[in-house]
PDB file of N, CA and C in Angstrom:
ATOM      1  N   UNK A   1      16.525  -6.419  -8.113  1.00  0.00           N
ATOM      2  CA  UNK A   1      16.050  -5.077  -8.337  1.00  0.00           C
ATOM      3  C   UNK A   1      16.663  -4.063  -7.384  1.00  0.00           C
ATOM      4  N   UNK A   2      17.298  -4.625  -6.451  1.00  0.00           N
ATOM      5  CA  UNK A   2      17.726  -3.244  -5.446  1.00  0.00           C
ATOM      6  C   UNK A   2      18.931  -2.983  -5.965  1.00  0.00           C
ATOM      7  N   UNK A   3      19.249  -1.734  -6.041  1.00  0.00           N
ATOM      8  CA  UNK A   3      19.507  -0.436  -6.121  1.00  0.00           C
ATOM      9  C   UNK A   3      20.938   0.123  -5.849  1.00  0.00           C
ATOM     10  N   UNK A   4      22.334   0.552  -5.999  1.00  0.00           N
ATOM     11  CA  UNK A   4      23.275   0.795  -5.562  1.00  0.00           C
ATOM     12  C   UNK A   4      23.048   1.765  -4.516  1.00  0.00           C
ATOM     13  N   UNK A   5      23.766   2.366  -3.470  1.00  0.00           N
ATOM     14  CA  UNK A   5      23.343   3.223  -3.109  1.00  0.00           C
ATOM     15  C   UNK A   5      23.282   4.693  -4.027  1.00  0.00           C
ATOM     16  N   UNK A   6      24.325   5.001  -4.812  1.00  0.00           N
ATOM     17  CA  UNK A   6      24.541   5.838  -5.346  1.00  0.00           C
ATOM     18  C   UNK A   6      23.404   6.384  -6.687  1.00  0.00           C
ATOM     19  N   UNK A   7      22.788   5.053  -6.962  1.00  0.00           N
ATOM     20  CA  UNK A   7      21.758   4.716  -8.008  1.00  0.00           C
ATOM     21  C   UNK A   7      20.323   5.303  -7.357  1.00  0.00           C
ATOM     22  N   UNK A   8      19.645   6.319  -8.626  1.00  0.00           N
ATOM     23  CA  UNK A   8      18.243   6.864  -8.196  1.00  0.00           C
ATOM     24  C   UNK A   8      17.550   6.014  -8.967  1.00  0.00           C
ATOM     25  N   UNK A   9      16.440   5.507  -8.304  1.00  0.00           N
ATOM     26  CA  UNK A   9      15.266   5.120  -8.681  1.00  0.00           C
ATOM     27  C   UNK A   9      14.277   5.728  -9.560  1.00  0.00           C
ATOM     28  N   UNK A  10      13.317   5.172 -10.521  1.00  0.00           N
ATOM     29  CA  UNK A  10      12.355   5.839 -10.933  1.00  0.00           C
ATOM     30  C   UNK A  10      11.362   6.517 -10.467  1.00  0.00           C
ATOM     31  N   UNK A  11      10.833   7.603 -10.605  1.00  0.00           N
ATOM     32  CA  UNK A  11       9.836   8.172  -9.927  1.00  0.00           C
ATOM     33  C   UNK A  11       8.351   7.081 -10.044  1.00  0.00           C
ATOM     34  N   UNK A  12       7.956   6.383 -11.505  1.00  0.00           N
ATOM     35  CA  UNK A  12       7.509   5.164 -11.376  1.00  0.00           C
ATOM     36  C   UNK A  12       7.533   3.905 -10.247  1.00  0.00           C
ATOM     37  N   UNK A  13       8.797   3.670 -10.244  1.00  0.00           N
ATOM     38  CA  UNK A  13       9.154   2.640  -9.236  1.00  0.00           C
ATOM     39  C   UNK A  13       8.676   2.976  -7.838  1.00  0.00           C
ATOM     40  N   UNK A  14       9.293   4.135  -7.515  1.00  0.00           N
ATOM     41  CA  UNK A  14       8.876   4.515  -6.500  1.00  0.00           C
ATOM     42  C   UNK A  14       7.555   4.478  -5.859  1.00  0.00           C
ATOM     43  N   UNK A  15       6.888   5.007  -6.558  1.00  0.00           N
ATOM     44  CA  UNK A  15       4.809   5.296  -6.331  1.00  0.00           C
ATOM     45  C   UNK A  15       4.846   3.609  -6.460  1.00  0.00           C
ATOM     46  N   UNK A  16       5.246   2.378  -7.191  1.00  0.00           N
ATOM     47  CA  UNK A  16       4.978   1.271  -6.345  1.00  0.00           C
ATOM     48  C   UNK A  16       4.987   0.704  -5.548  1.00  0.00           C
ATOM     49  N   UNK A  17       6.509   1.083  -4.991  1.00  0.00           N
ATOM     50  CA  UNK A  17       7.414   0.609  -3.619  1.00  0.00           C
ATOM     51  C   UNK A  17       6.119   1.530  -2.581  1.00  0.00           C
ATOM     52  N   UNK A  18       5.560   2.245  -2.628  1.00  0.00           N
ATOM     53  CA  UNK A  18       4.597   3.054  -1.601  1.00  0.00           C
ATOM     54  C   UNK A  18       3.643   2.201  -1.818  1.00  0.00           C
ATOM     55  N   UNK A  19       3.088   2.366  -2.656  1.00  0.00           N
ATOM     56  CA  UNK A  19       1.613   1.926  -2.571  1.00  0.00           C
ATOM     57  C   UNK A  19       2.267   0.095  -2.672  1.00  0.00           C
ATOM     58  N   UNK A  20       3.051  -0.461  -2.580  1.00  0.00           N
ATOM     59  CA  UNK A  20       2.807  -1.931  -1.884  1.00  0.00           C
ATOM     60  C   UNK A  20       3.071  -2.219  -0.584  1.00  0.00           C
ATOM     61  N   UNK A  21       4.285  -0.879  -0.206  1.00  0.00           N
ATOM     62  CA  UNK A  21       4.589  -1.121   1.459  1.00  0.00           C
ATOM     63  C   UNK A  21       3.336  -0.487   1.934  1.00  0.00           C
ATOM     64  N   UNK A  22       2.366  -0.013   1.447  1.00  0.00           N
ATOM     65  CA  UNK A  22       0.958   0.863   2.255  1.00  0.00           C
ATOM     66  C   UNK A  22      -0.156  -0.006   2.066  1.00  0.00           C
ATOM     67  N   UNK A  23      -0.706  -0.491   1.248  1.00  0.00           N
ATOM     68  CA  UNK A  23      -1.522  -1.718   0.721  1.00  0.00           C
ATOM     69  C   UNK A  23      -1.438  -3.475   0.411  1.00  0.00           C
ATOM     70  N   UNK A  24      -0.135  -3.737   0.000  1.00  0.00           N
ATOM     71  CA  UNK A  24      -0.329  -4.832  -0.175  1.00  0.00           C
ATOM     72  C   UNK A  24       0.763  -5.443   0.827  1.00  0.00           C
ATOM     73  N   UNK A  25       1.861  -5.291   1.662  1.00  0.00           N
ATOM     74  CA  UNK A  25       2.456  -5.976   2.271  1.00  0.00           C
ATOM     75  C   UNK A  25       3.676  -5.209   3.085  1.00  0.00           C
ATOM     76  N   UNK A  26       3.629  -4.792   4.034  1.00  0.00           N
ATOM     77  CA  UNK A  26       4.636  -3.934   4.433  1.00  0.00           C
ATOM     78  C   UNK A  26       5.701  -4.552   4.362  1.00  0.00           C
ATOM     79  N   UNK A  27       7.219  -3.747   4.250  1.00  0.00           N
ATOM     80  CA  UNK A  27       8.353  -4.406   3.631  1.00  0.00           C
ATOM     81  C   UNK A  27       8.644  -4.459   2.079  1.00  0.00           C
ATOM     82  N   UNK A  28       7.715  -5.664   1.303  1.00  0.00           N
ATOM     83  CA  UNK A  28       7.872  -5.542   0.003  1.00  0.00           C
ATOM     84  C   UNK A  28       8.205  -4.717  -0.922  1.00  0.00           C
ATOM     85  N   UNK A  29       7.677  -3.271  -0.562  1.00  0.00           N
ATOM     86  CA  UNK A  29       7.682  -1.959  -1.256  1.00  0.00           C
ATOM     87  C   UNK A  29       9.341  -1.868  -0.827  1.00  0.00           C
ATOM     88  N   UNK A  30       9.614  -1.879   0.188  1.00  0.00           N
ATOM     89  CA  UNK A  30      11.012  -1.166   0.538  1.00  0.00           C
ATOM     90  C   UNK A  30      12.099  -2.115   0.207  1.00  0.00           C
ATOM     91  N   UNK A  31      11.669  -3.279  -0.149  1.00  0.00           N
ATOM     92  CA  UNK A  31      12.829  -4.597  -0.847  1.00  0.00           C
ATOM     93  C   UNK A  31      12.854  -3.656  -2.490  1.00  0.00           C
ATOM     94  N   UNK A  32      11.344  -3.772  -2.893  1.00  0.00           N
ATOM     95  CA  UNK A  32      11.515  -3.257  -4.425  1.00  0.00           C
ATOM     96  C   UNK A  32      12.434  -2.266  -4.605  1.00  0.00           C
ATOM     97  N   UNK A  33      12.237  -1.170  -3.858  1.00  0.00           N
ATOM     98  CA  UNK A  33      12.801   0.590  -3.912  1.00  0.00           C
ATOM     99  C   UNK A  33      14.358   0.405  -3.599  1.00  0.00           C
ATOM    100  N   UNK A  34      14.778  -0.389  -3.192  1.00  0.00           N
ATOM    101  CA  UNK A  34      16.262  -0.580  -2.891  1.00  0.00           C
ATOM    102  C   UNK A  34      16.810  -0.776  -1.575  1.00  0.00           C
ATOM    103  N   UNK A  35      16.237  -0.428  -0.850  1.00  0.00           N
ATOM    104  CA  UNK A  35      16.441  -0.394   0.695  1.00  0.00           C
ATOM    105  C   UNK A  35      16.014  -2.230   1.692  1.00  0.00           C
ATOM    106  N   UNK A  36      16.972  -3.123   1.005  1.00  0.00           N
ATOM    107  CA  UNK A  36      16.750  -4.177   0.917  1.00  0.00           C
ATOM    108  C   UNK A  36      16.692  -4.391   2.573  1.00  0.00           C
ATOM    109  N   UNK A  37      17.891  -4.257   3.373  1.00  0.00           N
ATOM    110  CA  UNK A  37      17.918  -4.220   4.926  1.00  0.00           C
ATOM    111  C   UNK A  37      16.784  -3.682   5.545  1.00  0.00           C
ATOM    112  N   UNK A  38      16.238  -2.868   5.491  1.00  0.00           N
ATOM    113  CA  UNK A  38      14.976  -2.429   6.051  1.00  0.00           C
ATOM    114  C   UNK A  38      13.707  -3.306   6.137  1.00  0.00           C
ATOM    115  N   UNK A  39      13.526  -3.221   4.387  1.00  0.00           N
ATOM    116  CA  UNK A  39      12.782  -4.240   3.872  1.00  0.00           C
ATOM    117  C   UNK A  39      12.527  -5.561   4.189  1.00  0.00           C
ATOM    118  N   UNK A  40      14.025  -6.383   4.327  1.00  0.00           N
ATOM    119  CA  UNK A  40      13.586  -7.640   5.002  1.00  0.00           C
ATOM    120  C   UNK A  40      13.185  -7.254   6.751  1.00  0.00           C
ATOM    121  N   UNK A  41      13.392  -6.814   7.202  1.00  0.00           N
ATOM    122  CA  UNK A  41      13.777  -6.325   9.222  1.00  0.00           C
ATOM    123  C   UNK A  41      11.413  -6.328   8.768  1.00  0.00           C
ATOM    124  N   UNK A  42      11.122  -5.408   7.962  1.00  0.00           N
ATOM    125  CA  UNK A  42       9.860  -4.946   8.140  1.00  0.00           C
ATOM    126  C   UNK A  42       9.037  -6.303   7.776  1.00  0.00           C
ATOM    127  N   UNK A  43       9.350  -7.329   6.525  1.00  0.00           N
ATOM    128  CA  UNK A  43       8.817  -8.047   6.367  1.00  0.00           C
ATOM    129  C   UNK A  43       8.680  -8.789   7.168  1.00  0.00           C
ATOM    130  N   UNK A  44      10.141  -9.113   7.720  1.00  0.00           N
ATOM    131  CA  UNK A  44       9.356 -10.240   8.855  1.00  0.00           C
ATOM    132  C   UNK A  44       9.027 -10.161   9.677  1.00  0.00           C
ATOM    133  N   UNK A  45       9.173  -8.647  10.415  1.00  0.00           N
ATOM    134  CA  UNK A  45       8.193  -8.447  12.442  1.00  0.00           C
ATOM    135  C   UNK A  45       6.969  -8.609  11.478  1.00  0.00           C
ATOM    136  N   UNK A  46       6.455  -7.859  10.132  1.00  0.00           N
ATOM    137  CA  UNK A  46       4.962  -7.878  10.055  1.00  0.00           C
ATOM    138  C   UNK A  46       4.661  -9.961   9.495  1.00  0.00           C
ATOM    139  N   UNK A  47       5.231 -10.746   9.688  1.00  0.00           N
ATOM    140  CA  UNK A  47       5.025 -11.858   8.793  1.00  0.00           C
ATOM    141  C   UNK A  47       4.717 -12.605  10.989  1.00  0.00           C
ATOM    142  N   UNK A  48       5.396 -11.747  11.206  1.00  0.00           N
ATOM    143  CA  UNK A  48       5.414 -12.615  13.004  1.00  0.00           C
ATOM    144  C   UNK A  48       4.213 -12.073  13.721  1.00  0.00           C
ATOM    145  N   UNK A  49       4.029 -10.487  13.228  1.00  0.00           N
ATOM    146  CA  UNK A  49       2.968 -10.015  14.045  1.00  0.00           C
ATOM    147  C   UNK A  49       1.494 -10.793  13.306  1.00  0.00           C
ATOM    148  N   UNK A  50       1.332 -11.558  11.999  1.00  0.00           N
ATOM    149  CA  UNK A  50       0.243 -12.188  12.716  1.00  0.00           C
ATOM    150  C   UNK A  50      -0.174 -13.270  12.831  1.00  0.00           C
ATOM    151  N   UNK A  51       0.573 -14.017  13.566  1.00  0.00           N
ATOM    152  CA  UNK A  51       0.446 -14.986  14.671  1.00  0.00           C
ATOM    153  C   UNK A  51       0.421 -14.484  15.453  1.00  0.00           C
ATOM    154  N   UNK A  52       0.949 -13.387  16.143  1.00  0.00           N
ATOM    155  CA  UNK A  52       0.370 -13.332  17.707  1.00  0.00           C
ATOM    156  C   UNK A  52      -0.570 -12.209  17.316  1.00  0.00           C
ATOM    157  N   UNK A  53      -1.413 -12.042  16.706  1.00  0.00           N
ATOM    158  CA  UNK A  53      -2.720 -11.390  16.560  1.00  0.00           C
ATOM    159  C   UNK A  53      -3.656 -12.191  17.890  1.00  0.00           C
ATOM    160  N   UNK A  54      -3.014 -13.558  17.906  1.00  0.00           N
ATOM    161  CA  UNK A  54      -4.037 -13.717  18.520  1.00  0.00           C
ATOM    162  C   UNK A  54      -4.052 -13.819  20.044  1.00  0.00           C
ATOM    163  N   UNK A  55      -2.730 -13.479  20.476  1.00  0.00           N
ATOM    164  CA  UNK A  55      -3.190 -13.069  21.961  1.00  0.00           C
ATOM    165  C   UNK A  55      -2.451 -11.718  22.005  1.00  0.00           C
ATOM    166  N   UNK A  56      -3.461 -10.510  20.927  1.00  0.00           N
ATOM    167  CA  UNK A  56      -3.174  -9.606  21.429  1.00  0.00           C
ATOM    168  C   UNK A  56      -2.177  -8.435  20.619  1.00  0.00           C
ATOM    169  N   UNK A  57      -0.718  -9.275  20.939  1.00  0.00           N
ATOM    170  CA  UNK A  57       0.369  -8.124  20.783  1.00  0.00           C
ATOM    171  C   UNK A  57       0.986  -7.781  19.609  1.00  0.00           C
ATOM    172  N   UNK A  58      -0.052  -8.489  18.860  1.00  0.00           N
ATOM    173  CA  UNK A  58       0.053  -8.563  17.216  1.00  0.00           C
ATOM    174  C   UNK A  58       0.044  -6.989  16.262  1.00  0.00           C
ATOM    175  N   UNK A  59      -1.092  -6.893  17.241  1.00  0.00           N
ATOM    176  CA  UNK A  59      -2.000  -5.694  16.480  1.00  0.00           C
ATOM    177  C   UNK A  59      -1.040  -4.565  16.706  1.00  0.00           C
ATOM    178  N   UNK A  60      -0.312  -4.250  18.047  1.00  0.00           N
ATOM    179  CA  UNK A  60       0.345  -2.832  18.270  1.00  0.00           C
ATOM    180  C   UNK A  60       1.802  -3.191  16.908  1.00  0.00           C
ATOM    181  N   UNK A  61       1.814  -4.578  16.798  1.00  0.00           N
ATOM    182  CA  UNK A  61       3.202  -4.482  16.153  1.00  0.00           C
ATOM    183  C   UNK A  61       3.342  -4.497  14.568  1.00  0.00           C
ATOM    184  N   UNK A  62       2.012  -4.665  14.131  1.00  0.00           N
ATOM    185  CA  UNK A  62       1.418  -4.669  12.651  1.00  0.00           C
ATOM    186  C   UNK A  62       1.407  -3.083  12.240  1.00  0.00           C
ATOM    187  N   UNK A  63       0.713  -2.473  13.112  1.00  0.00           N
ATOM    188  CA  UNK A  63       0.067  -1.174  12.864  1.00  0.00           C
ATOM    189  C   UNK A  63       1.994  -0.222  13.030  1.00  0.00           C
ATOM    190  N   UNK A  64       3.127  -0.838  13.526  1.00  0.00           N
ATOM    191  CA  UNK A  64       4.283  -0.303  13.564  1.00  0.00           C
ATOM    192  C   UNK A  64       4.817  -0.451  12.607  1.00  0.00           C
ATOM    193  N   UNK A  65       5.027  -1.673  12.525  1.00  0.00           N
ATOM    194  CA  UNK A  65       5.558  -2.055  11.309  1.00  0.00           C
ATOM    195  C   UNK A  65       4.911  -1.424  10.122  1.00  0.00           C
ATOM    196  N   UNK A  66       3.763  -0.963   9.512  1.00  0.00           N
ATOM    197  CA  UNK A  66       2.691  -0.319   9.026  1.00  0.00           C
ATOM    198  C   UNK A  66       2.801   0.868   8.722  1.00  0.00           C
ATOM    199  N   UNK A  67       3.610   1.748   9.425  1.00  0.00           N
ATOM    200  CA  UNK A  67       3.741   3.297   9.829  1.00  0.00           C
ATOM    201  C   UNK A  67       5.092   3.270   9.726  1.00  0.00           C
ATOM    202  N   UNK A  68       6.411   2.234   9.858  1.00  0.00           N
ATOM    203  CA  UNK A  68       7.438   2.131   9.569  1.00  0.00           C
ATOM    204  C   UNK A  68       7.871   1.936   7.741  1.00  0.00           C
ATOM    205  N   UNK A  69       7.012   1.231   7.149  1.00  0.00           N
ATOM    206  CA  UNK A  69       7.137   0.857   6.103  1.00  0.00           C
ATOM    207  C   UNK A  69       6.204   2.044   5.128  1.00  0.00           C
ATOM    208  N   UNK A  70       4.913   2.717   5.890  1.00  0.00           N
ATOM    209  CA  UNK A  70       5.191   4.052   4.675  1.00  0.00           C
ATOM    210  C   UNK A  70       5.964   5.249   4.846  1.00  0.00           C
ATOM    211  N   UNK A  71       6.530   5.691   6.154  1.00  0.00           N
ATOM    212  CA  UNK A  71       7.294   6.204   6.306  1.00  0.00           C
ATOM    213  C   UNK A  71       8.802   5.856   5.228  1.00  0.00           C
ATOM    214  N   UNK A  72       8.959   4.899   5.121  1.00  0.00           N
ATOM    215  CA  UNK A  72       9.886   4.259   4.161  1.00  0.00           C
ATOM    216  C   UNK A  72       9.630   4.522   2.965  1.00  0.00           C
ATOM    217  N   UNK A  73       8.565   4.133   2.502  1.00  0.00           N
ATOM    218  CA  UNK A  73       8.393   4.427   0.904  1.00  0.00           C
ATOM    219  C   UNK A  73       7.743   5.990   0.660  1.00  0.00           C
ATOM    220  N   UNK A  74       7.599   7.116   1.794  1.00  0.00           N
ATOM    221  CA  UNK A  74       7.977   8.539   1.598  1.00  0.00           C
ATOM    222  C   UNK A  74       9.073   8.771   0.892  1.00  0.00           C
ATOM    223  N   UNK A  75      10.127   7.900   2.006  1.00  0.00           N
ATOM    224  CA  UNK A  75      11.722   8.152   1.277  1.00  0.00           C
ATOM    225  C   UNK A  75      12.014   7.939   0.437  1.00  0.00           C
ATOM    226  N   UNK A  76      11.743   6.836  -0.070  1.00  0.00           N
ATOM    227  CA  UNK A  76      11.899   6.286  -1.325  1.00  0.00           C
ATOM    228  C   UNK A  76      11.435   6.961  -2.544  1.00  0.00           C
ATOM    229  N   UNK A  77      10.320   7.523  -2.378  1.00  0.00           N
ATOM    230  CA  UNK A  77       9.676   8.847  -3.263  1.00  0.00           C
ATOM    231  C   UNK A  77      10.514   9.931  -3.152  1.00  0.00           C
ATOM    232  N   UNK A  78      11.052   9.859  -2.365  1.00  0.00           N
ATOM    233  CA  UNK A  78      11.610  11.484  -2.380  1.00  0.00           C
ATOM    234  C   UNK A  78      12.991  11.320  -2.910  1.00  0.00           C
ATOM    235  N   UNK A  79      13.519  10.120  -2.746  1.00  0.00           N
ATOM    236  CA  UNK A  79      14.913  10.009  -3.264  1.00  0.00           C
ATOM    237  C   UNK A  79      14.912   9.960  -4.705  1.00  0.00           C
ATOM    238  N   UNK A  80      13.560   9.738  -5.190  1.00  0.00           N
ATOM    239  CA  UNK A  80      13.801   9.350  -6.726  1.00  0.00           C
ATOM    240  C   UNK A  80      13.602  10.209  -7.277  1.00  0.00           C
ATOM    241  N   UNK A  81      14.489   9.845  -8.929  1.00  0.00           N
ATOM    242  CA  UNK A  81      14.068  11.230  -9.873  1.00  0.00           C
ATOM    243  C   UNK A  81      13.391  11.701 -10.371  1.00  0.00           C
TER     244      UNK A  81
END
């Protein structure tokens, strides 16, 4: 599903790639929307941050990763047609 660079996305597609990098899994949304490099980098700090939820340094890196990945699927909305 990802995307040439030169290639716009659906305005459809898009409002998913958000609302899954915001709700259901940060990263995922930004694999869907095209921005595959990002996407994997986000999936996996958030797939690492929780295991160390539990002593701690989980939480600052979830809630980044979190704020990185809708910041992402902003873009992704905005790039599309």
């Amino acid at each position: 599903m990802a995307q040439k660079k030169d290639e716009k996305i659906s305005q459809g597609l898009a409002i998913a790639a958000l609302l899954l990098n915001v709700l259901v899994l940060p990263g995922l949304g930004s694999i869907i929307g095209g921005k595959m490099k990002e996407g994997i980098i986000q999936l996996v700090l958030t797939v690492v941050s929780i295991p160390l939820m539990f002593i701690l340094i989980g939480f600052p890196l979830a809630l980044g990763m979190w704020i990185w990945a809708l910041v992402t699927g902003i873009q992704i909305l905005k790039e599309a047609e």
